[in-house]
N, C-alpha and C. Protein backbone atom coordinates (compact mmCIF):
# COMPACT_ATOMS: atom_id res chain seq x y z
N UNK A 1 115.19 111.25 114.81
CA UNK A 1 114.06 110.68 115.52
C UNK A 1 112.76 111.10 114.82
N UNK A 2 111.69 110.28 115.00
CA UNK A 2 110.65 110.42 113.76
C UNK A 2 109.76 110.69 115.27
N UNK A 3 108.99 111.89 114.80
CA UNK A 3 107.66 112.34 115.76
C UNK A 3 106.62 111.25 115.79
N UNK A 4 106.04 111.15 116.64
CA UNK A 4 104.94 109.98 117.15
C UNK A 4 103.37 110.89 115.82
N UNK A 5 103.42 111.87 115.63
CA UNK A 5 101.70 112.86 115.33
C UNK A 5 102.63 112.94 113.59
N UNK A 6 103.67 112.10 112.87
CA UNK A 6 103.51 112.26 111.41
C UNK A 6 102.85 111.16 111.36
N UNK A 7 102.54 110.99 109.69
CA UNK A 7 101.57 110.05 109.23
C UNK A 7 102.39 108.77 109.49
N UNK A 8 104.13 108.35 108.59
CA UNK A 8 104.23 107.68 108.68
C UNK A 8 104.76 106.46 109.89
N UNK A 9 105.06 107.72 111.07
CA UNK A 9 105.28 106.66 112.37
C UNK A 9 103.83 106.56 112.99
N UNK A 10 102.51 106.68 112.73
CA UNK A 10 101.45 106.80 113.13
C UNK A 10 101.05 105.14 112.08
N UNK A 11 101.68 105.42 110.59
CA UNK A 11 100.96 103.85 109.89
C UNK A 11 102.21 102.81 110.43
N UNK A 12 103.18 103.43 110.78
CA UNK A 12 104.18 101.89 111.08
C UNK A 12 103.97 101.38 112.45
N UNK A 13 103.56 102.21 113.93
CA UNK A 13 102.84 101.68 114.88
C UNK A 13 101.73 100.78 114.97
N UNK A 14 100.61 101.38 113.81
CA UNK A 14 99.72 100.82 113.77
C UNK A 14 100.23 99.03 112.64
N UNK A 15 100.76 99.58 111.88
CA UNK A 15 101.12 98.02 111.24
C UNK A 15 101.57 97.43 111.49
N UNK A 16 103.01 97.67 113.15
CA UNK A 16 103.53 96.59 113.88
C UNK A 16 102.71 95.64 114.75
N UNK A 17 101.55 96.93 115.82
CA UNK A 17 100.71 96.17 116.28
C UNK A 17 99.62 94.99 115.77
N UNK A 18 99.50 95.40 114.13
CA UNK A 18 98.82 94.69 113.66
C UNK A 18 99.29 92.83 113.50
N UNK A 19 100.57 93.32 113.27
CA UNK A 19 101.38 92.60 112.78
C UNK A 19 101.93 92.00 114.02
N UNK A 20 101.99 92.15 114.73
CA UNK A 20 102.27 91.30 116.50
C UNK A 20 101.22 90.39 117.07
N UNK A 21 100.03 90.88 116.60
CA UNK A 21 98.12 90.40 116.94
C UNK A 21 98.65 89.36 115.96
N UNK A 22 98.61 89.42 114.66
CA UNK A 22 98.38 88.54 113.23
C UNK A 22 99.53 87.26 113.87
N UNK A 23 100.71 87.66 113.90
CA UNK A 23 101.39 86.65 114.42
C UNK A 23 101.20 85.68 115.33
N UNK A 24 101.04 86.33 116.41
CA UNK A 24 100.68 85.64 117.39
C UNK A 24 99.56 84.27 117.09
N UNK A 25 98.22 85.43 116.52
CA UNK A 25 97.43 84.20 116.20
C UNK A 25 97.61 82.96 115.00
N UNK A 26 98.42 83.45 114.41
CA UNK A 26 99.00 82.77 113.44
C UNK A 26 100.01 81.17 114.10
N UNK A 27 100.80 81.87 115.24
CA UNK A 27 101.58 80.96 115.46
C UNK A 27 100.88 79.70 115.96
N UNK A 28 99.68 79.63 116.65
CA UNK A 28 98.83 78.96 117.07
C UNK A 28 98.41 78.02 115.65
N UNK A 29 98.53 78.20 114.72
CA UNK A 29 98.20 77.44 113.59
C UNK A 29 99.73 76.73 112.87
N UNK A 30 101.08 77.36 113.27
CA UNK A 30 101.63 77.08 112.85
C UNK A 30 101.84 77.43 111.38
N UNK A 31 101.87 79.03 111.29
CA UNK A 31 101.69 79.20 109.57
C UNK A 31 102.02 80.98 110.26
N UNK A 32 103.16 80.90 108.83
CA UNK A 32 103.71 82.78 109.29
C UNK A 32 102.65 84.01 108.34
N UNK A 33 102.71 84.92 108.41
CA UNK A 33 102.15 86.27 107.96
C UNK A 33 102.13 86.08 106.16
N UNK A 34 103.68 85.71 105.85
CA UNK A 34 104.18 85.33 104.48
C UNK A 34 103.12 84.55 103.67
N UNK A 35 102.93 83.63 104.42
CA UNK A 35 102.24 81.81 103.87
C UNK A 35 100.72 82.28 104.04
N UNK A 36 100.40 83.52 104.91
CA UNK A 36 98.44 83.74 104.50
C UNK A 36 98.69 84.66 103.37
N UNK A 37 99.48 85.81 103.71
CA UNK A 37 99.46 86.54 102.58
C UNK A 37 99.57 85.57 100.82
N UNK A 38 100.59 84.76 100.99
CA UNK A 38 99.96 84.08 99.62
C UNK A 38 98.88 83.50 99.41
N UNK A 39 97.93 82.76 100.62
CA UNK A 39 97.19 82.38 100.35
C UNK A 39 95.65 82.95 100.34
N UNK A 40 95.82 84.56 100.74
CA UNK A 40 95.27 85.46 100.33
C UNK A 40 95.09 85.97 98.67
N UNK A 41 96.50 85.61 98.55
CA UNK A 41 96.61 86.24 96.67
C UNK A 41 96.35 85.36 95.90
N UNK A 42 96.41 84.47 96.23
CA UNK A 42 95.92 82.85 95.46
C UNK A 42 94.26 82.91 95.46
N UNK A 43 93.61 82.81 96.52
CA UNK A 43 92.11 83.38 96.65
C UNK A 43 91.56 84.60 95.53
N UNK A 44 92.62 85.34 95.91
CA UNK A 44 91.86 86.41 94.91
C UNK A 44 92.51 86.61 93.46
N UNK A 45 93.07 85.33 92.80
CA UNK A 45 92.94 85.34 91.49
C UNK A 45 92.03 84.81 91.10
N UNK A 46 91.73 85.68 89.57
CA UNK A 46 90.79 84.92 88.96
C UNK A 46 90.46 83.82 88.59
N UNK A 47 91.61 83.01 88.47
CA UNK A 47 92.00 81.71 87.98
C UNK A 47 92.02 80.72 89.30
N UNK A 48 92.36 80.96 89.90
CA UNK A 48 92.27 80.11 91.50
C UNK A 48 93.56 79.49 91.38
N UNK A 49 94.54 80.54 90.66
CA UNK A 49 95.58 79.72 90.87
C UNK A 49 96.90 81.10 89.76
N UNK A 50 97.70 81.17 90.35
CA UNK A 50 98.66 81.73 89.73
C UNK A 50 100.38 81.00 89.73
N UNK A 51 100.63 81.74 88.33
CA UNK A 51 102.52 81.28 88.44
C UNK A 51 103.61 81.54 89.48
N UNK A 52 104.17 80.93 89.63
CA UNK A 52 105.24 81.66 90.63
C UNK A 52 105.64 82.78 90.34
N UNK A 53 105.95 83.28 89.20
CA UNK A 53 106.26 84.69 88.70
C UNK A 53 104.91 85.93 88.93
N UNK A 54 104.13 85.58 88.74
CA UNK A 54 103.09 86.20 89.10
C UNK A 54 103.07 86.43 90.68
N UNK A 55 102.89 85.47 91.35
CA UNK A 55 102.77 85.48 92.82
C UNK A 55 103.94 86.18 93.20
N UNK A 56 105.24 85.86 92.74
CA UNK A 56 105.94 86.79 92.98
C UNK A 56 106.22 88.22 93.02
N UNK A 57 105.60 88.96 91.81
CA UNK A 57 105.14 90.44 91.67
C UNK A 57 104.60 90.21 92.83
N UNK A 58 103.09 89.95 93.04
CA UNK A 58 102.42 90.20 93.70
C UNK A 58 102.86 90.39 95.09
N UNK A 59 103.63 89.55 95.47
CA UNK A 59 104.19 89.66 96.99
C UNK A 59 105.29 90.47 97.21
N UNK A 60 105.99 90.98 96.31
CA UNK A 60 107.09 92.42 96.20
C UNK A 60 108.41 91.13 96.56
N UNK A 61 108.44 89.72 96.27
CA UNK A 61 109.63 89.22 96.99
C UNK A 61 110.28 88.94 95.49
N UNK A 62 111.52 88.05 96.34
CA UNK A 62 112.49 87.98 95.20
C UNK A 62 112.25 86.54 94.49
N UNK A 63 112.94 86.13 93.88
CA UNK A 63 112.04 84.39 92.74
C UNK A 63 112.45 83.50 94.40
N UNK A 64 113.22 83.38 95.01
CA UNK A 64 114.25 82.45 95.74
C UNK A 64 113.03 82.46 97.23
N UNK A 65 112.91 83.41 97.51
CA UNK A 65 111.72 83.73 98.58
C UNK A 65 110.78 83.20 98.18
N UNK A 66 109.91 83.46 97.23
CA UNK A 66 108.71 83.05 96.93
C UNK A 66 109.11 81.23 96.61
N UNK A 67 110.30 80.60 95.83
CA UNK A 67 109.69 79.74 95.59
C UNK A 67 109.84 78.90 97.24
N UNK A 68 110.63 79.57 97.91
CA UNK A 68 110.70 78.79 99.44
C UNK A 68 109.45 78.62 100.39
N UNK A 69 108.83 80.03 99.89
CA UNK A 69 107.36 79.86 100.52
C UNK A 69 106.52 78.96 99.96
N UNK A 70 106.73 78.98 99.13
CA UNK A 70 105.59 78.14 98.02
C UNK A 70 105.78 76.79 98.67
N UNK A 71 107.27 75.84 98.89
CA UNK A 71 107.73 75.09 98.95
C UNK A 71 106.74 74.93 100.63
N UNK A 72 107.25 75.43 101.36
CA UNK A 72 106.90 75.86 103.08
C UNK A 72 105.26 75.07 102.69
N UNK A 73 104.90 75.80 102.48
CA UNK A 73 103.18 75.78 102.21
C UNK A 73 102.40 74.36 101.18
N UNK A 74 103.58 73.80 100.55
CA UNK A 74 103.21 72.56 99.73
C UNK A 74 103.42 71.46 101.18
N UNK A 75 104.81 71.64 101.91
CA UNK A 75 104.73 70.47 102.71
C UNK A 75 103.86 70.58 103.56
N UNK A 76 102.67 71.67 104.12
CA UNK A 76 101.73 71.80 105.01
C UNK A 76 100.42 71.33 104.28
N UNK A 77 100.75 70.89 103.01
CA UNK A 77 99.59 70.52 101.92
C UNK A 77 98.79 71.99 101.60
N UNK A 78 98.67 72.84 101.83
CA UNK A 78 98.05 74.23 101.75
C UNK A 78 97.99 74.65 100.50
N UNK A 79 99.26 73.94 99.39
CA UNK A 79 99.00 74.27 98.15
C UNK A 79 98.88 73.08 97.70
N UNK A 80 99.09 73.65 95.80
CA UNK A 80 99.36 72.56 95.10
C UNK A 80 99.76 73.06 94.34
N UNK A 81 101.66 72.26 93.81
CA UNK A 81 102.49 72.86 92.25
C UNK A 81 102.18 72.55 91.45
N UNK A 82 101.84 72.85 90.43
CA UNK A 82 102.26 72.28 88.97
C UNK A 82 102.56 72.28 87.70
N UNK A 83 103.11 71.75 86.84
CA UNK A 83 104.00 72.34 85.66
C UNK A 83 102.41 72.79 84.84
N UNK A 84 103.03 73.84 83.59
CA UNK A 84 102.32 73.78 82.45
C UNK A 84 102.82 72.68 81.23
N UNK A 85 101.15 72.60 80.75
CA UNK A 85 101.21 71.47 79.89
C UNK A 85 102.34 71.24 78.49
N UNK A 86 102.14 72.78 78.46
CA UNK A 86 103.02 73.11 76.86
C UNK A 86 104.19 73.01 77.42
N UNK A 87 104.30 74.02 78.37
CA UNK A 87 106.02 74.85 78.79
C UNK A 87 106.36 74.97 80.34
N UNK A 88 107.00 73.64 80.41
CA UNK A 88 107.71 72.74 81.57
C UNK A 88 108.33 73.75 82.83
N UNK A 89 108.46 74.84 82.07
CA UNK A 89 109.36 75.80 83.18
C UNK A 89 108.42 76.58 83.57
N UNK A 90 107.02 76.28 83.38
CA UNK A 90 106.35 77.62 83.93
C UNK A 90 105.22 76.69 85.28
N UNK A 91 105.57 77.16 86.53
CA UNK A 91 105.27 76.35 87.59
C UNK A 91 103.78 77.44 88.52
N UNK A 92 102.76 76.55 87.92
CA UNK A 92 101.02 77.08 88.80
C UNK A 92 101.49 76.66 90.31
N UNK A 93 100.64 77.36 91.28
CA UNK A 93 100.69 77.52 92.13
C UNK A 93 98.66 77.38 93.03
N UNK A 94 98.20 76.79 93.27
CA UNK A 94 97.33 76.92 93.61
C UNK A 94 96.56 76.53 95.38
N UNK A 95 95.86 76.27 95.27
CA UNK A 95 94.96 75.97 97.02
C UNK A 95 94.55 74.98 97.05
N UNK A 96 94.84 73.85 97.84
CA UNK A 96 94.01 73.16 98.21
C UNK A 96 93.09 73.35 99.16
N UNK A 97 91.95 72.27 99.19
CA UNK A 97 91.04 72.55 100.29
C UNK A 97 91.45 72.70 101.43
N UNK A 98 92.78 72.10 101.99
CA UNK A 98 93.20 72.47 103.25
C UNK A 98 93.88 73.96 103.65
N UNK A 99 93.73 74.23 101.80
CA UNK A 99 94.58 75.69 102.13
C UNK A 99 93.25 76.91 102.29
N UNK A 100 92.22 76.17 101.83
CA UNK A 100 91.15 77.46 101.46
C UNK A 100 90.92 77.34 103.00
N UNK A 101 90.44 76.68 103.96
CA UNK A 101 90.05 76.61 105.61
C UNK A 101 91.10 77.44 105.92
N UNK A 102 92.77 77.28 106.04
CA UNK A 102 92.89 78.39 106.38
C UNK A 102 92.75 79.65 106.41
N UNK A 103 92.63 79.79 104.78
CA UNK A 103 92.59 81.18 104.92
C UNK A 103 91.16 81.59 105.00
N UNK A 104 90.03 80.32 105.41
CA UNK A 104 88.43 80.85 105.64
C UNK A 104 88.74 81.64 107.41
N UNK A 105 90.19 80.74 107.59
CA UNK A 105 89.54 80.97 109.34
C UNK A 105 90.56 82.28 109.34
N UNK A 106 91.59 82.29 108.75
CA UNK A 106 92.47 83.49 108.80
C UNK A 106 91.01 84.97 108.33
N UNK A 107 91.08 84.83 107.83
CA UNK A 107 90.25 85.90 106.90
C UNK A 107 88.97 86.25 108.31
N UNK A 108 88.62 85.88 109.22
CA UNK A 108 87.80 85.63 110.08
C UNK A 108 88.22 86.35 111.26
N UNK A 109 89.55 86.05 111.81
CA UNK A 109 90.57 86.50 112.05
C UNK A 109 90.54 87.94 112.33
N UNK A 110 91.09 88.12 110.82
CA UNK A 110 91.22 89.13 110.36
C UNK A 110 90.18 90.54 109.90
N UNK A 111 88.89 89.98 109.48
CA UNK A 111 87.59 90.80 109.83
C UNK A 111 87.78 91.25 111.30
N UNK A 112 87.48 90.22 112.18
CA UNK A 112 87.54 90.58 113.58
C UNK A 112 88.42 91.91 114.21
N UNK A 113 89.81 91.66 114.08
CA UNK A 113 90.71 92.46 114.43
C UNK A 113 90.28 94.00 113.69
N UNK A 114 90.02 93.90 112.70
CA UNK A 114 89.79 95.58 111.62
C UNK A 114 88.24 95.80 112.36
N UNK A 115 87.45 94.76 112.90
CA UNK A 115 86.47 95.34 113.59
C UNK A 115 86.44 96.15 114.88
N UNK A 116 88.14 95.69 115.36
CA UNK A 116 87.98 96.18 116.90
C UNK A 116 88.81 97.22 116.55
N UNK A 117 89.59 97.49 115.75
CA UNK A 117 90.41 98.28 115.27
C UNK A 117 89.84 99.58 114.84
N UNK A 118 88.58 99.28 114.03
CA UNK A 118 87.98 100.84 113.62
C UNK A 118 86.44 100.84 114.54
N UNK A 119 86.64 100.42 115.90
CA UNK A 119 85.16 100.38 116.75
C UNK A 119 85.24 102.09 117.24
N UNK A 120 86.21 103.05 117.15
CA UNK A 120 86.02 103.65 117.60
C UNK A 120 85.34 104.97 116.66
N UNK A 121 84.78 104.47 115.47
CA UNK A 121 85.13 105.06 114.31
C UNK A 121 83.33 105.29 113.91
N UNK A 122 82.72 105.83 113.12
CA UNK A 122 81.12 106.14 113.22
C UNK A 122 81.71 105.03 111.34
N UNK A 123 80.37 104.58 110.87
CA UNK A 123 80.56 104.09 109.64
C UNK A 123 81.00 105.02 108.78
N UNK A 124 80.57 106.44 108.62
CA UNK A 124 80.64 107.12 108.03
C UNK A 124 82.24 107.64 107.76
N UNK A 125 82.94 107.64 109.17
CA UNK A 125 84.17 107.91 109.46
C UNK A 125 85.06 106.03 108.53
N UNK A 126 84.75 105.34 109.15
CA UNK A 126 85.37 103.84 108.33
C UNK A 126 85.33 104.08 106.81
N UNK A 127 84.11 104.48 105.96
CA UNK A 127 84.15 104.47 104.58
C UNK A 127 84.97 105.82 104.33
N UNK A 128 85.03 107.00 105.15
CA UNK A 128 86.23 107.75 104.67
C UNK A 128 87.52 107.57 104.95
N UNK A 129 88.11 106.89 105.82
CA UNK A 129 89.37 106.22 105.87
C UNK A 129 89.53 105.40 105.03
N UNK A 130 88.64 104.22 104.45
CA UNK A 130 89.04 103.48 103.79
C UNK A 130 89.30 104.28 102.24
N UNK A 131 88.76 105.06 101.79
CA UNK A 131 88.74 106.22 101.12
C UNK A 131 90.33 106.58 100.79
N UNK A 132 90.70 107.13 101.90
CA UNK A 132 91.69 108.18 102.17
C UNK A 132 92.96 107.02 102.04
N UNK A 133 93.07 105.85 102.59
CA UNK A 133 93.81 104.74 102.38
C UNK A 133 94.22 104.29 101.22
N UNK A 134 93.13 103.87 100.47
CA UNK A 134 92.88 103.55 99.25
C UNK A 134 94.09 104.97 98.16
N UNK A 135 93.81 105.96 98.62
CA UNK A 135 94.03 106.76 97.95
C UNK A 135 95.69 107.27 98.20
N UNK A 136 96.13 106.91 99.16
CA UNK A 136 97.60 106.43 99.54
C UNK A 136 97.80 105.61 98.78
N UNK A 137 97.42 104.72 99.08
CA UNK A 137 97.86 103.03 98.30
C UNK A 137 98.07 103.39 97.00
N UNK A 138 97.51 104.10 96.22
CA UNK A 138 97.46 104.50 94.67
C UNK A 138 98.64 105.38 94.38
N UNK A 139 98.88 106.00 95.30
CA UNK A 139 100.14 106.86 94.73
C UNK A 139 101.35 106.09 95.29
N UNK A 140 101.66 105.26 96.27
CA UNK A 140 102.61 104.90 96.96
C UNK A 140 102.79 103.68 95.43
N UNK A 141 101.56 102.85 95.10
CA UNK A 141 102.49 101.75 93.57
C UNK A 141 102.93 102.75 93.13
N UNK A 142 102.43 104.17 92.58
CA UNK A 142 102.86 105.10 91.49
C UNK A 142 104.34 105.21 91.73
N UNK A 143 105.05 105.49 92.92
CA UNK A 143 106.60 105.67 93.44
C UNK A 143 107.62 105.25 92.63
């Protein structure tokens, strides 16, 4: 049995609840956790658009997952596939405008919730968590 006062049943409480809120409002749009998160990572390439192999790193899934999501998210129009010019097997992945609104209103969302989430928190206390987070996150890729 894992104590309620360690770190990591203290971040998996907090990331279920997060993750129960996110859903929920999500389901109301008809679009899962999976399908913003890509269209989160799609946003924040440089290119406004990445490979399936790429997106795949990025999302920790396997080729078969990602290309199902990808697929999920083309019939909602949210993306757009398409081959490279030279080399036929290498498949872009990008946003359409119907995909960027979602994730304008997801992302909105999502400010909101991390607002009510750290209200109890002085700014000073928020920029050292985010700090201290950040600084998890760095050793946990290192693993």
């Amino acid at each position: 049995m894992i104590e309620n006062d360690t770190c990591g049943a203290l971040i998996r409480q907090i990331h279920n609840a997060l993750e129960k809120r996110c859903n929920n409002q999500l389901h109301k749009k008809d679009i899962t956790l999976s399908q913003i998160s890509t269209l989160i990572e799609l946003i924040n390439s440089p290119a406004g658009k990445l490979t399936f192999k790429e997106l795949e790193k990025r999302l920790l899934l396997a080729q078969s997952t990602t290309a199902g999501l990808i697929s999920r998210l083309e019939q909602k129009q949210l993306v757009l596939v398409s081959s490279d010019t030279e080399d036929k097997r290498i498949k872009y992945v990008e946003l359409t405008k119907l995909g960027k609104k979602y994730y304008d209103e997801a992302k909105q969302e999502m400010d909101q919730t991390e607002k009510e989430l750290l209200g109890n928190l002085t700014y000073s206390e928020k920029k050292i968590f985010l700090s201290l987070l950040q600084k998890v996150n760095e050793k946990v890729s290192n693993l």
